[in-house]
C-alpha atoms as a PDB file:
ATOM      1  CA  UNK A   1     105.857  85.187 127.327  1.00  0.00           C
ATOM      2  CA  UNK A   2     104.666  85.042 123.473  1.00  0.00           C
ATOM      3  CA  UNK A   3     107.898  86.848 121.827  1.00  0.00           C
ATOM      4  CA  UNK A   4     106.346  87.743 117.906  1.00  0.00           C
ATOM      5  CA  UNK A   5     108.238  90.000 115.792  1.00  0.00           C
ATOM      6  CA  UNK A   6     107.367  92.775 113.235  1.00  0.00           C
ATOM      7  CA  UNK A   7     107.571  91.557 109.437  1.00  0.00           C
ATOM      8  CA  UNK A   8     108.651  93.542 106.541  1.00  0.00           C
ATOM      9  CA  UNK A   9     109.319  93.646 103.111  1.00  0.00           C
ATOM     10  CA  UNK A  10     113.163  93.705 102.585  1.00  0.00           C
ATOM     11  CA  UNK A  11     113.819  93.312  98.811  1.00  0.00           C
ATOM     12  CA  UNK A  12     111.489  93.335  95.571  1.00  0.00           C
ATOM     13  CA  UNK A  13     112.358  92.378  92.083  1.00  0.00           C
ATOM     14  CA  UNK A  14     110.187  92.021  88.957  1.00  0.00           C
ATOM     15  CA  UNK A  15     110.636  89.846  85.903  1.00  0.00           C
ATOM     16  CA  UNK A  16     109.227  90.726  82.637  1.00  0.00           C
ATOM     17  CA  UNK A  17     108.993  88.745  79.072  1.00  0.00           C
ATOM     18  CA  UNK A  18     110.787  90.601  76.506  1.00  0.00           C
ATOM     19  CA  UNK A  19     107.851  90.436  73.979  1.00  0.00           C
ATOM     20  CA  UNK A  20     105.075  93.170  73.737  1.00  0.00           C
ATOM     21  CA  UNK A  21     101.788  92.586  72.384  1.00  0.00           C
ATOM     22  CA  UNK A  22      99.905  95.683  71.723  1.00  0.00           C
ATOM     23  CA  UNK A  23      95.905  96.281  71.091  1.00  0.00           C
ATOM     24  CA  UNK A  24      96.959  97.185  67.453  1.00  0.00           C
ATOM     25  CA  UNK A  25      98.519  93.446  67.352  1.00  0.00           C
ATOM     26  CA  UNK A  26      95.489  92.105  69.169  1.00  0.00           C
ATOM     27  CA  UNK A  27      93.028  93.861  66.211  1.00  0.00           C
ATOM     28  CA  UNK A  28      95.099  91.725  63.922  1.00  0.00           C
ATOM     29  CA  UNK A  29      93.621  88.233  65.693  1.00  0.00           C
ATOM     30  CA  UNK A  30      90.208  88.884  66.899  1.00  0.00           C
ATOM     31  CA  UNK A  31      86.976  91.232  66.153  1.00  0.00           C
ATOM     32  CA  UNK A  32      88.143  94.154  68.571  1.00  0.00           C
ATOM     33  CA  UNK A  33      90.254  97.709  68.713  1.00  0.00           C
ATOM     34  CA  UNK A  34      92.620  99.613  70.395  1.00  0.00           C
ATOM     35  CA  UNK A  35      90.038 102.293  71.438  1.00  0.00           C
ATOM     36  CA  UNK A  36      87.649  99.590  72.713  1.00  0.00           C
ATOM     37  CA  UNK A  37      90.345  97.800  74.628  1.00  0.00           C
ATOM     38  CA  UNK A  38      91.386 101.031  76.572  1.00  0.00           C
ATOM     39  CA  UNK A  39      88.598 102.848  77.038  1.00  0.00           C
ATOM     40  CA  UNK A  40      86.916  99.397  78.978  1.00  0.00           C
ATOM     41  CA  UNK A  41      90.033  98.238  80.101  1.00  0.00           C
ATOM     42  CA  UNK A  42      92.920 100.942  80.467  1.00  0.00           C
ATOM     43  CA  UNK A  43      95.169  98.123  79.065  1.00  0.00           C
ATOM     44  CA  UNK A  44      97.367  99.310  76.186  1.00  0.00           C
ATOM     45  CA  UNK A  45      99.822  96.123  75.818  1.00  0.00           C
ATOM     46  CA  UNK A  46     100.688  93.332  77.591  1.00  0.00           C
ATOM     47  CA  UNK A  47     103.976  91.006  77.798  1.00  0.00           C
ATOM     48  CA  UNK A  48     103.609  87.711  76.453  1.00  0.00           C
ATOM     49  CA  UNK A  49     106.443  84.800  76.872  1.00  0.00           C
ATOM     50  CA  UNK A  50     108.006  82.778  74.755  1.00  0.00           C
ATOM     51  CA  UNK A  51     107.813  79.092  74.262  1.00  0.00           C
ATOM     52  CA  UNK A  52     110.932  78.215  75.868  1.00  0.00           C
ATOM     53  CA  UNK A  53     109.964  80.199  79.016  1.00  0.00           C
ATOM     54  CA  UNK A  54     107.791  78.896  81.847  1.00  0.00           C
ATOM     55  CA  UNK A  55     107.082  80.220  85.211  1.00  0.00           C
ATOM     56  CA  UNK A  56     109.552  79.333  86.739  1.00  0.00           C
ATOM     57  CA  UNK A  57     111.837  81.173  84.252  1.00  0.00           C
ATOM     58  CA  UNK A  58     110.252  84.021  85.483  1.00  0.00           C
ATOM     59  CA  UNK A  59     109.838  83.411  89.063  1.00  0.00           C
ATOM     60  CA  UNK A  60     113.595  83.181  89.496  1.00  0.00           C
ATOM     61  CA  UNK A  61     114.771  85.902  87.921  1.00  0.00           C
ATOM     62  CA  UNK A  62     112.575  88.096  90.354  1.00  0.00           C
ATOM     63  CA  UNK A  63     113.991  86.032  92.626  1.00  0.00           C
ATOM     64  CA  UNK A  64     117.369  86.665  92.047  1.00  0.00           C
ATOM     65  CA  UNK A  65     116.735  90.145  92.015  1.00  0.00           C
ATOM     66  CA  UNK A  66     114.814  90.284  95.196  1.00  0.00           C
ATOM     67  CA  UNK A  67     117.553  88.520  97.275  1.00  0.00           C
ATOM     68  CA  UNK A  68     119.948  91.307  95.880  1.00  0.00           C
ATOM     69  CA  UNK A  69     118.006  93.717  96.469  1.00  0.00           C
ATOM     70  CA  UNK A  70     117.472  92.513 100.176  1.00  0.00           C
ATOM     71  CA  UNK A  71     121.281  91.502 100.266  1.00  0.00           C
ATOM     72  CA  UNK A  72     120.638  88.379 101.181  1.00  0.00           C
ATOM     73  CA  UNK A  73     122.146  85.160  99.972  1.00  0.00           C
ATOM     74  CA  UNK A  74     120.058  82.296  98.712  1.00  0.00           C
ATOM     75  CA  UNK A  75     121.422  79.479 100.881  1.00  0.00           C
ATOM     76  CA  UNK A  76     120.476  81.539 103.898  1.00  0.00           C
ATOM     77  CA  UNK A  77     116.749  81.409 102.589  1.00  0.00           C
ATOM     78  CA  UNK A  78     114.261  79.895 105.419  1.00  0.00           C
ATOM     79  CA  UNK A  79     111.055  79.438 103.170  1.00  0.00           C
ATOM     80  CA  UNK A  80     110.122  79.800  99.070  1.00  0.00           C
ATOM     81  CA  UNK A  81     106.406  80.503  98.689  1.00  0.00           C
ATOM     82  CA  UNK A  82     104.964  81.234  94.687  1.00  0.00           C
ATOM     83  CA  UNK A  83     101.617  82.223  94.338  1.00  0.00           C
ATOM     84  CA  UNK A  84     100.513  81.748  90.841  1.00  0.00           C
ATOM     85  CA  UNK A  85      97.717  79.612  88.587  1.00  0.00           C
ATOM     86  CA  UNK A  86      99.874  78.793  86.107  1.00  0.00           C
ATOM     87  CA  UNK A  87     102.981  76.660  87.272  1.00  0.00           C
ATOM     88  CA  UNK A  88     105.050  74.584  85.517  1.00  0.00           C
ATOM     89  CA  UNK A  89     103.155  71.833  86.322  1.00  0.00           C
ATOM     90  CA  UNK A  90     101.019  70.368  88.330  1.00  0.00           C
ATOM     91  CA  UNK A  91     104.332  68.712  90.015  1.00  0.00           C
ATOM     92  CA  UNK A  92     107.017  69.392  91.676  1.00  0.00           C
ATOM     93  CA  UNK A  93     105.663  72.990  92.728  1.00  0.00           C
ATOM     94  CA  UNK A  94     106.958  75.622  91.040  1.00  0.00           C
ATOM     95  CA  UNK A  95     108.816  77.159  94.256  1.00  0.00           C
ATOM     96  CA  UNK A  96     110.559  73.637  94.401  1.00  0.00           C
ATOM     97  CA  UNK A  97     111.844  74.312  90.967  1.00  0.00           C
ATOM     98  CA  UNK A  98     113.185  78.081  92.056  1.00  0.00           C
ATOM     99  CA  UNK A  99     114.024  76.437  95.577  1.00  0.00           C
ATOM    100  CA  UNK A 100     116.796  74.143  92.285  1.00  0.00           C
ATOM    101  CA  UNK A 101     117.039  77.364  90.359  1.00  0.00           C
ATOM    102  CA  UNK A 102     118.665  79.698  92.977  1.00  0.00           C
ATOM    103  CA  UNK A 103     119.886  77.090  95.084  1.00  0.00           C
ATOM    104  CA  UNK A 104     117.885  77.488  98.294  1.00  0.00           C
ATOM    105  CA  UNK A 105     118.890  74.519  99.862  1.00  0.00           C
ATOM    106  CA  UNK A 106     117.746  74.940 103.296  1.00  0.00           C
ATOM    107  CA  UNK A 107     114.577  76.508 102.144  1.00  0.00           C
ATOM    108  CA  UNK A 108     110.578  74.606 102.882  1.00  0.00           C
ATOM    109  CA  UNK A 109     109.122  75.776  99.703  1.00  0.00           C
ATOM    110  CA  UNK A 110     105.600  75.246  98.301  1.00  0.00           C
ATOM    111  CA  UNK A 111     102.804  76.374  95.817  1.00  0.00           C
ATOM    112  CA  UNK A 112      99.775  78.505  96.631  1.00  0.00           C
ATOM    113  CA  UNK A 113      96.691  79.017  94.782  1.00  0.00           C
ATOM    114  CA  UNK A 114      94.584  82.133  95.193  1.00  0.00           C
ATOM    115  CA  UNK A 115      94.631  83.548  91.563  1.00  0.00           C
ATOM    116  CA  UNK A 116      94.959  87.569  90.973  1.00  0.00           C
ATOM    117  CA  UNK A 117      95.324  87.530  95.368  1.00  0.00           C
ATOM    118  CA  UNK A 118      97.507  85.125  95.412  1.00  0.00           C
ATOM    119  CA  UNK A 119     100.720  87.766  96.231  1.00  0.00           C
ATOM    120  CA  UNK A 120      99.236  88.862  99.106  1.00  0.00           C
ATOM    121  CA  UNK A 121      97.670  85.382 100.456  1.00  0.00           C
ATOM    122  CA  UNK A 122     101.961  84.097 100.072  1.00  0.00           C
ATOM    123  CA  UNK A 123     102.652  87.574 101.982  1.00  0.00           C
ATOM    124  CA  UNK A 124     100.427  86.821 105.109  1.00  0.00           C
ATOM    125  CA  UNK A 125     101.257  82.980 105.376  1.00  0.00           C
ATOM    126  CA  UNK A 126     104.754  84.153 104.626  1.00  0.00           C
ATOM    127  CA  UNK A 127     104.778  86.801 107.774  1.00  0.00           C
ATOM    128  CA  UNK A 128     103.177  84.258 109.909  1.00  0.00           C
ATOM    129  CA  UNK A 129     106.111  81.616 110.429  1.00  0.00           C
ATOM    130  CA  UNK A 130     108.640  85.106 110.903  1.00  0.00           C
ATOM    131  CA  UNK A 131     105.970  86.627 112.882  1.00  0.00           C
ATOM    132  CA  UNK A 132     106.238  83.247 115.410  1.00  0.00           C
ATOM    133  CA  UNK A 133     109.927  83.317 115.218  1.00  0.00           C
ATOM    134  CA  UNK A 134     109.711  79.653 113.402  1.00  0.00           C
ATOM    135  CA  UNK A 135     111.860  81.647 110.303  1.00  0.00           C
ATOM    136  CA  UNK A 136     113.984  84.248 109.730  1.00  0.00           C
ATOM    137  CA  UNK A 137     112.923  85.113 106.049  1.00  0.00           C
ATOM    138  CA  UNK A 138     110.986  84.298 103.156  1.00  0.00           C
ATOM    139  CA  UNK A 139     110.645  84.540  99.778  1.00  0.00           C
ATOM    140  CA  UNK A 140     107.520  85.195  97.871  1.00  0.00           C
ATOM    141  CA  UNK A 141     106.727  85.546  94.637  1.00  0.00           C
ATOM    142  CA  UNK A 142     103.739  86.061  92.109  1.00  0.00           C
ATOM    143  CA  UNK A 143     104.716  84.534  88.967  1.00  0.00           C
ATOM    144  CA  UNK A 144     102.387  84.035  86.044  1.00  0.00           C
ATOM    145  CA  UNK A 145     102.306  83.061  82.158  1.00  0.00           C
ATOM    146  CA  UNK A 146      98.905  83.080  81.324  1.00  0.00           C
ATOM    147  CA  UNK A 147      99.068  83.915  77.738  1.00  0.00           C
ATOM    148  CA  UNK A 148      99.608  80.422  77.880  1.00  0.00           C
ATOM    149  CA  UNK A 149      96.111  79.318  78.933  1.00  0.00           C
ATOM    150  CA  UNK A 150      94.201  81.941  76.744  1.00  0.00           C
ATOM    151  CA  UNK A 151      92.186  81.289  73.369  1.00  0.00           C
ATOM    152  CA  UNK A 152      93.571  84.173  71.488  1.00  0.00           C
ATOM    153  CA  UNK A 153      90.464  83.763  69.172  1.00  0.00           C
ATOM    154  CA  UNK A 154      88.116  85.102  72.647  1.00  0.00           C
ATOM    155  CA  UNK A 155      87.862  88.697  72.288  1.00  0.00           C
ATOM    156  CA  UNK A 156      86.788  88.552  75.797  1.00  0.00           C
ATOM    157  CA  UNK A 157      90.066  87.469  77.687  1.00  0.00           C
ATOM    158  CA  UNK A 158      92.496  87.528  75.336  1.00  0.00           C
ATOM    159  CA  UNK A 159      92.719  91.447  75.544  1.00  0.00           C
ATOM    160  CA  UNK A 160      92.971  91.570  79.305  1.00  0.00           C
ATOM    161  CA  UNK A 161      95.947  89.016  80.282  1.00  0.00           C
ATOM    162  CA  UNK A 162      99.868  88.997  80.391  1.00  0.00           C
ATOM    163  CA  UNK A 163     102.627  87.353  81.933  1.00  0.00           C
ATOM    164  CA  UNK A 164     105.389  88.585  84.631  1.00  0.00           C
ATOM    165  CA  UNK A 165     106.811  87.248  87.934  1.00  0.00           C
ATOM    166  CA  UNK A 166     107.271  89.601  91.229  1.00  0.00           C
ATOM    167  CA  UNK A 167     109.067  88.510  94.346  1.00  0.00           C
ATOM    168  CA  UNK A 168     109.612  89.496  97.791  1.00  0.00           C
ATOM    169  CA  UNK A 169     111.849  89.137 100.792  1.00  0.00           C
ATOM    170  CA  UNK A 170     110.417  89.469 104.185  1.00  0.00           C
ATOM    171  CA  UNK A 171     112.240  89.821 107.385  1.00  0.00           C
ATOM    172  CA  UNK A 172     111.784  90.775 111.143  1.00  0.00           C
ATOM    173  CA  UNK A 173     112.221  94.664 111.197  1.00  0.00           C
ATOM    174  CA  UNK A 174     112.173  97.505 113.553  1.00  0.00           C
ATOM    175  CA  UNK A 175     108.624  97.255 116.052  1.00  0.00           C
ATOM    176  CA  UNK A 176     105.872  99.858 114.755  1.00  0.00           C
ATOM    177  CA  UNK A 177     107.097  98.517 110.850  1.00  0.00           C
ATOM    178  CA  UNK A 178     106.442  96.157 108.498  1.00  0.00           C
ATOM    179  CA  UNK A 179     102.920  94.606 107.685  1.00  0.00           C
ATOM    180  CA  UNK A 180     100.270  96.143 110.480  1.00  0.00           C
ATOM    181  CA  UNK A 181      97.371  94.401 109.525  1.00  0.00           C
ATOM    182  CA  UNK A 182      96.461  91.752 106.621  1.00  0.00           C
ATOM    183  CA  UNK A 183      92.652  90.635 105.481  1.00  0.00           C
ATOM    184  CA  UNK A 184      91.891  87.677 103.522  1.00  0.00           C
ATOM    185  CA  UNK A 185      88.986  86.476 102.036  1.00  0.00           C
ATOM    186  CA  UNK A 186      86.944  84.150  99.541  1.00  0.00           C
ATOM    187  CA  UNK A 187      83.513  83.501  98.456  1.00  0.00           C
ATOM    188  CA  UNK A 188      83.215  79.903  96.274  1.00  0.00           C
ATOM    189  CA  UNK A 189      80.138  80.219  95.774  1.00  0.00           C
ATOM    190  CA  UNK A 190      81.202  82.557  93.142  1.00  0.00           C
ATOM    191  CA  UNK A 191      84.190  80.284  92.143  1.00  0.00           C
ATOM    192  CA  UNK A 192      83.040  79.475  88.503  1.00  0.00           C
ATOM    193  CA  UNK A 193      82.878  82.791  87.453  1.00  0.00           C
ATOM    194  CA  UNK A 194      86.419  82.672  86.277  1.00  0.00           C
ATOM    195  CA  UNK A 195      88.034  79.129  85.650  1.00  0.00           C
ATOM    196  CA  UNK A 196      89.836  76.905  83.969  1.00  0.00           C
ATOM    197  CA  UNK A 197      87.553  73.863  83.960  1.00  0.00           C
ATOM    198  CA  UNK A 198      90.068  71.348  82.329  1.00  0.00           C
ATOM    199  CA  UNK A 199      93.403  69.672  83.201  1.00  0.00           C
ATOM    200  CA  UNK A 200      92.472  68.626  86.740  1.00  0.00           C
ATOM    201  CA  UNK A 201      90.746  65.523  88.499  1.00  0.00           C
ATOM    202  CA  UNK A 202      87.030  66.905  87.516  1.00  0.00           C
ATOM    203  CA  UNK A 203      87.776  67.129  83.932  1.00  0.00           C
ATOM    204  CA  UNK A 204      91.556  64.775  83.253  1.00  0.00           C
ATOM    205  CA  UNK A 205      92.988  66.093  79.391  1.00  0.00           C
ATOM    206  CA  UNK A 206      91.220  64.093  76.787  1.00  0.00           C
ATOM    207  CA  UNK A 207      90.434  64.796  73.294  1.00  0.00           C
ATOM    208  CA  UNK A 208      87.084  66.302  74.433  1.00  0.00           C
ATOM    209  CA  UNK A 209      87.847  68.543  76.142  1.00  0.00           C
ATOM    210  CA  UNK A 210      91.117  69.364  73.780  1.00  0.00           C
ATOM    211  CA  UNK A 211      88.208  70.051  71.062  1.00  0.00           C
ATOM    212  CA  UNK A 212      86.043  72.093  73.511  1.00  0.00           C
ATOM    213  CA  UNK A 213      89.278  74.304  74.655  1.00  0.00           C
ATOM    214  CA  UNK A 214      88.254  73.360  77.954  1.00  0.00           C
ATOM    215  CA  UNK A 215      91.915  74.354  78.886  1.00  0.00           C
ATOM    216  CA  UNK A 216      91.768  78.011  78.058  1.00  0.00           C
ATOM    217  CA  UNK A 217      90.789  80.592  80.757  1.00  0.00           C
ATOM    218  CA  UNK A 218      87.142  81.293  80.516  1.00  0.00           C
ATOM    219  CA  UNK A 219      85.396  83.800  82.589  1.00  0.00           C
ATOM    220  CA  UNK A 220      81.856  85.723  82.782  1.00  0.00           C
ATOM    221  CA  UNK A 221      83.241  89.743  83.041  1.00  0.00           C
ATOM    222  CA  UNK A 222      80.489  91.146  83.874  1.00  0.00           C
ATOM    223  CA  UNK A 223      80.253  88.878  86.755  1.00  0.00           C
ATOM    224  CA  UNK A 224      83.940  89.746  88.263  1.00  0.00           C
ATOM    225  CA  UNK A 225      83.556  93.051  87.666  1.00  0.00           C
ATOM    226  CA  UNK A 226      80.598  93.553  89.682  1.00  0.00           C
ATOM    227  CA  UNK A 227      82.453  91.691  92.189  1.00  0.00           C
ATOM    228  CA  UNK A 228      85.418  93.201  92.164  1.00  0.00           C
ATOM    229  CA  UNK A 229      84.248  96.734  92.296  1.00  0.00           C
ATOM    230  CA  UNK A 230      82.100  95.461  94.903  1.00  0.00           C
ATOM    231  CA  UNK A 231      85.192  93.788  97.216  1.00  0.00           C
ATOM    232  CA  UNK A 232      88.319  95.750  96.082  1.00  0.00           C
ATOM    233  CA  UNK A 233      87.466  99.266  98.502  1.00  0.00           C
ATOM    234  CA  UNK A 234      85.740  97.239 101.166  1.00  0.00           C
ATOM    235  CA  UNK A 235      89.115  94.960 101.644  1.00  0.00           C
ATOM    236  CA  UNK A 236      91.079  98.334 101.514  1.00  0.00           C
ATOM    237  CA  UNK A 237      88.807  99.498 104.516  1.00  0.00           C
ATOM    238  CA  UNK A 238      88.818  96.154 106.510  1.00  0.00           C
ATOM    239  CA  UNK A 239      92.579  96.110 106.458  1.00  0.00           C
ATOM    240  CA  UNK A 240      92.794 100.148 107.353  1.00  0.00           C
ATOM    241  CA  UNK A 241      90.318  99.224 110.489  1.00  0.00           C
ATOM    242  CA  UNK A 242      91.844  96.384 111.870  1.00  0.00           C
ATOM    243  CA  UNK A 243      95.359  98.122 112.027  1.00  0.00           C
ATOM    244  CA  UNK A 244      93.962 101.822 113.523  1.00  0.00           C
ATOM    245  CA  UNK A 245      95.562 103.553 110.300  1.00  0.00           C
ATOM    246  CA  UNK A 246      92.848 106.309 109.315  1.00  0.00           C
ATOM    247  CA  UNK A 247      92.342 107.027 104.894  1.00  0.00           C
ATOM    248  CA  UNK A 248      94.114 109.863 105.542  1.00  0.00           C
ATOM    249  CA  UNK A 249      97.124 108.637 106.746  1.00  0.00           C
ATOM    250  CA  UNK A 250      97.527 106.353 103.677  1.00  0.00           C
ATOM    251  CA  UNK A 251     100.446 107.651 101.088  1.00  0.00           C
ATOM    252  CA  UNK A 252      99.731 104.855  98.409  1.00  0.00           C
ATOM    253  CA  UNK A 253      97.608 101.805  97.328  1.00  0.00           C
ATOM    254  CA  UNK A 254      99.180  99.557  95.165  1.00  0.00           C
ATOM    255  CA  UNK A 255      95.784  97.722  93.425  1.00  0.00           C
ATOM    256  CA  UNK A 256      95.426  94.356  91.682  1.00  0.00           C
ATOM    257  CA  UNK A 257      96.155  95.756  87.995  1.00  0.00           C
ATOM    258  CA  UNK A 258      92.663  94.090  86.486  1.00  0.00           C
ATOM    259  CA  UNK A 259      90.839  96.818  85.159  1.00  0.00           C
ATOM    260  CA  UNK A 260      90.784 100.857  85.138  1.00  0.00           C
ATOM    261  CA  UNK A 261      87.482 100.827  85.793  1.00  0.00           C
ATOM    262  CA  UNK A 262      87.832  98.676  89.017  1.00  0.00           C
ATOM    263  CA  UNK A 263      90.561 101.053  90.088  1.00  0.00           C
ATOM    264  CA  UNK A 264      89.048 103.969  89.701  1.00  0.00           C
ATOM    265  CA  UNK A 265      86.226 102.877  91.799  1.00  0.00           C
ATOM    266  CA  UNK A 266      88.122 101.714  95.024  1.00  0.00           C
ATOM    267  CA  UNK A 267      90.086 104.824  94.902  1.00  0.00           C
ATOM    268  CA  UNK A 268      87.118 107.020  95.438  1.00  0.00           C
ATOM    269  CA  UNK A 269      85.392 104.447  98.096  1.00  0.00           C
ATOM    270  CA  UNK A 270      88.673 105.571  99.816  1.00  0.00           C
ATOM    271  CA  UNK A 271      88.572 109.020  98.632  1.00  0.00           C
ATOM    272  CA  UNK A 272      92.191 108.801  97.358  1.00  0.00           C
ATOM    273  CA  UNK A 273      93.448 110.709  94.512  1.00  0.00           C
ATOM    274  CA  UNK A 274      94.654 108.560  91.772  1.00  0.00           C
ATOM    275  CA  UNK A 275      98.108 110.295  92.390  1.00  0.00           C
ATOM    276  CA  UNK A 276      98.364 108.224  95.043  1.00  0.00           C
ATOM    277  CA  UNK A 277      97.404 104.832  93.533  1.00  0.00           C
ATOM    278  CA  UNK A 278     100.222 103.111  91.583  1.00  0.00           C
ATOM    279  CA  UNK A 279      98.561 101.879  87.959  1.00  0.00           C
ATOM    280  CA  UNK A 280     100.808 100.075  85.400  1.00  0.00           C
ATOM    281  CA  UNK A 281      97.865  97.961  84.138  1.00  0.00           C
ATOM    282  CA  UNK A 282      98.539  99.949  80.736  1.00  0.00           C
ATOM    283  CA  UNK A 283     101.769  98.503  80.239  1.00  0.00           C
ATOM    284  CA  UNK A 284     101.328  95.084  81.789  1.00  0.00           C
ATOM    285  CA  UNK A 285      97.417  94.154  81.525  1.00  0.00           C
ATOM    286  CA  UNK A 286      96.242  91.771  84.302  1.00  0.00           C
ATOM    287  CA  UNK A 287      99.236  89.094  85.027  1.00  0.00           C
ATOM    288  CA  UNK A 288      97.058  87.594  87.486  1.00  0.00           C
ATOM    289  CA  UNK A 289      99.204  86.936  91.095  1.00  0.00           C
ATOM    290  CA  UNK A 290     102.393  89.048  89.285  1.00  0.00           C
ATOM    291  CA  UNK A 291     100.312  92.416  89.394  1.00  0.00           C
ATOM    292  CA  UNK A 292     100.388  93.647  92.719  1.00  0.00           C
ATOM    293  CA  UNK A 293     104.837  92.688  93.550  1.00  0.00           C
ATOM    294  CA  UNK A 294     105.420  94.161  90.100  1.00  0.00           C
ATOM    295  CA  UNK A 295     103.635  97.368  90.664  1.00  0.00           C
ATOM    296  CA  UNK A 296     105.306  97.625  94.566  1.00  0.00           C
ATOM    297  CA  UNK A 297     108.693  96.748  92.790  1.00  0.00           C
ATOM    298  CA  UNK A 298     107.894  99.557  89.746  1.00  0.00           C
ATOM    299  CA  UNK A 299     107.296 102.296  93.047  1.00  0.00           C
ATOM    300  CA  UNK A 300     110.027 101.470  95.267  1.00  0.00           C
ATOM    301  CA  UNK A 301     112.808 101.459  92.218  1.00  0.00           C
ATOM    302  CA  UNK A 302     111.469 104.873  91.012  1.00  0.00           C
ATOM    303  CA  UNK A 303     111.256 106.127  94.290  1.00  0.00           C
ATOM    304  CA  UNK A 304     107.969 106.753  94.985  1.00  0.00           C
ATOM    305  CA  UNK A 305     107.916 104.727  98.327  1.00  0.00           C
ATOM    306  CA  UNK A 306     109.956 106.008 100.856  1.00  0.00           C
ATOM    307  CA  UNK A 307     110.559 105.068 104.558  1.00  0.00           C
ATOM    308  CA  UNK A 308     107.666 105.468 107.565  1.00  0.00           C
ATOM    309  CA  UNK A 309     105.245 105.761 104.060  1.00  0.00           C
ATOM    310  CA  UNK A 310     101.519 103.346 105.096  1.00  0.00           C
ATOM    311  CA  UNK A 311     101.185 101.416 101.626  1.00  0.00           C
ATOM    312  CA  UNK A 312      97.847  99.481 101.231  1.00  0.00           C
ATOM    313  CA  UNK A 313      98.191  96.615  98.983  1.00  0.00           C
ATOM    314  CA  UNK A 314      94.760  95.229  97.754  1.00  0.00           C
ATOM    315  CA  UNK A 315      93.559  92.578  95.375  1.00  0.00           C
ATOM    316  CA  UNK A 316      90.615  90.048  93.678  1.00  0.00           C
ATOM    317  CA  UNK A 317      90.845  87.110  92.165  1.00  0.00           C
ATOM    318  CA  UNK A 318      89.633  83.808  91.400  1.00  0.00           C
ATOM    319  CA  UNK A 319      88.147  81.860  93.427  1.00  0.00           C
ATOM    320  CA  UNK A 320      86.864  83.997  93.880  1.00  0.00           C
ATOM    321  CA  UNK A 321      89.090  85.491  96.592  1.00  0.00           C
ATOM    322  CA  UNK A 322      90.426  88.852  98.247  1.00  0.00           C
ATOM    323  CA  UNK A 323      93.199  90.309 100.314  1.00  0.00           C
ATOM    324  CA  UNK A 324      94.457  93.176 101.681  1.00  0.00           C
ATOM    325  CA  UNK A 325      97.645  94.427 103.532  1.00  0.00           C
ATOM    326  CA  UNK A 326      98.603  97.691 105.516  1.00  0.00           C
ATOM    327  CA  UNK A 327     102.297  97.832 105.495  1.00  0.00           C
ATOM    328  CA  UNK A 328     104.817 100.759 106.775  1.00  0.00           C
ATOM    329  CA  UNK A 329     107.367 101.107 105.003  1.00  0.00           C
ATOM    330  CA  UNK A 330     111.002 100.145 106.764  1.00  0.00           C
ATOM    331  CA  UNK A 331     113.576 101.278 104.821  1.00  0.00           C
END
């Protein structure tokens, strides 16, 4: 008999840098202005770290707070997954470092790399080993600091990126709960659309490509938005079909935080009212694989998410990637 269990999110937390960079701030650097910044982005400020804080830094204080939240106890922890394109190095993993941090001894823990989907990628690998009854729980988090990859003197991306960490438990929880359905999804062809092109085995750090800021995000926006207006409601509706739950039945969708624009348009593929989409892209920007926990974190502590509620979480990223999840609420 093939015994699988129902998964659910348990706990959230949300770490946030303390600084706050504003378009006003941004005018100050490059050729650009407030007006122009919202009205093509929605973004008003962004939160940028320090130099003595890394990912990690950031992962485990959401961490921390998730395992609170979820009332669970760190040593207890089955499996440490962080999604995010910016760790603190290339090795150890960055979830090996939290794994140290929080003291997760008898957690597996690894790195996965799926850019602004990333979250949600961790969340359905995450649900699988529960799902089979190989764990009890995991941990996942979205952690980013990509202010420290930008080239603040690109008007293009460095108005649209900030930093943040969000984390999850998951655990078995009552049948009929929990994720119903999950949809993932990538198309390389379209991979160089938004990269990083140096610091790996293609292009090793040299002077070169030092001088050619080769290291900096670069990205063709025109390009990802016409893909992600494209993907974002058509991963919503995959992820609605495969689990039976009709539009109408949804009560929120908790969007990757990239653009406004992008928002606005997946909302009204699904015919939802933007009451019942959660947007904090004007107070956070795009942090990349942090949008998506710290938005469901944001709703659950103010109490807009509520028990038996259907949340769709849906995102784009590099990659380029997608994902989707239909989740009802278990607490």
């Amino acid at each position: 008999m093939n015994n699988t269990y129902s998964v659910g999110i348990t706990g959230t937390g949300s770490a946030l840098p303390e600084k706050v960079v504003t378009n006003f701030d941004i005018e100050k650097m490059v050729d650009t202005t407030d007006e122009w910044i919202r009205a093509r982005t929605g973004i008003s400020c962004r939160r940028v770290s320090d130099e003595k804080t890394a990912t990690s830094n950031l992962a485990t204080e959401a961490a921390l707070k998730a395992l609170k939240d979820a009332n669970i106890k760190a040593e207890d922890l089955d499996l440490i997954i962080v999604a995010t394109v910016t760790p603190d190095m290339s090795f150890p993993s960055t979830a090996c470092i939290v794994q140290k941090n929080i003291g997760a001894m008898s957690a597996a823990a690894f790195d996965i790399e799926a850019a602004c989907s990333g979250f949600l990628y961790g969340l359905t690998i995450g649900e699988q080993f529960i799902k089979n009854g190989i764990y009890k729980n995991a941990l996942i988090i979205g952690a980013e600091t990509l202010s420290k990859i930008l080239n603040w003197e690109d008007r293009n991306t460095c108005v649209l990126f900030g930093d943040g960490a969000g984390a999850a438990i998951i655990e078995r929880v009552e049948e009929g709960y929990g994720i119903l359905s999950s949809y993932l999804g990538a198309d390389g062809s379209g991979g160089m659309s938004l990269t990083q092109p140096a610091g790996g085995s293609r292009l090793p750090a040299s002077i070169e490509t030092l001088q050619k800021k080769l290291h900096y995000v670069q990205m063709d926006g025109s390009e990802v938005f016409k893909f992600a207006v494209r993907v974002m409601g058509r991963a919503a509706l995959e992820v609605l079909k495969k689990s039976n739950i009709s539009i109408d039945e949804i009560d929120y969708m908790i969007p990757h935080q990239a653009n406004i624009r992008i928002i606005e348009a997946a909302a009204k593929r699904l015919k939802l009212p933007m009451e019942q989409v959660v947007v904090n892209l004007h107070k956070y920007g795009n942090m990349s694989a942090a949008s998506v926990p710290v938005a469901l974190d944001e709703a659950l502590k103010d109490g807009r998410i509520k028990k038996d509620d259907v949340i769709v979480l849906v995102a784009f990223g590099g990659g380029l990637t997608w994902a989707s999840n239909v989740i009802r609420w278990s607490q």
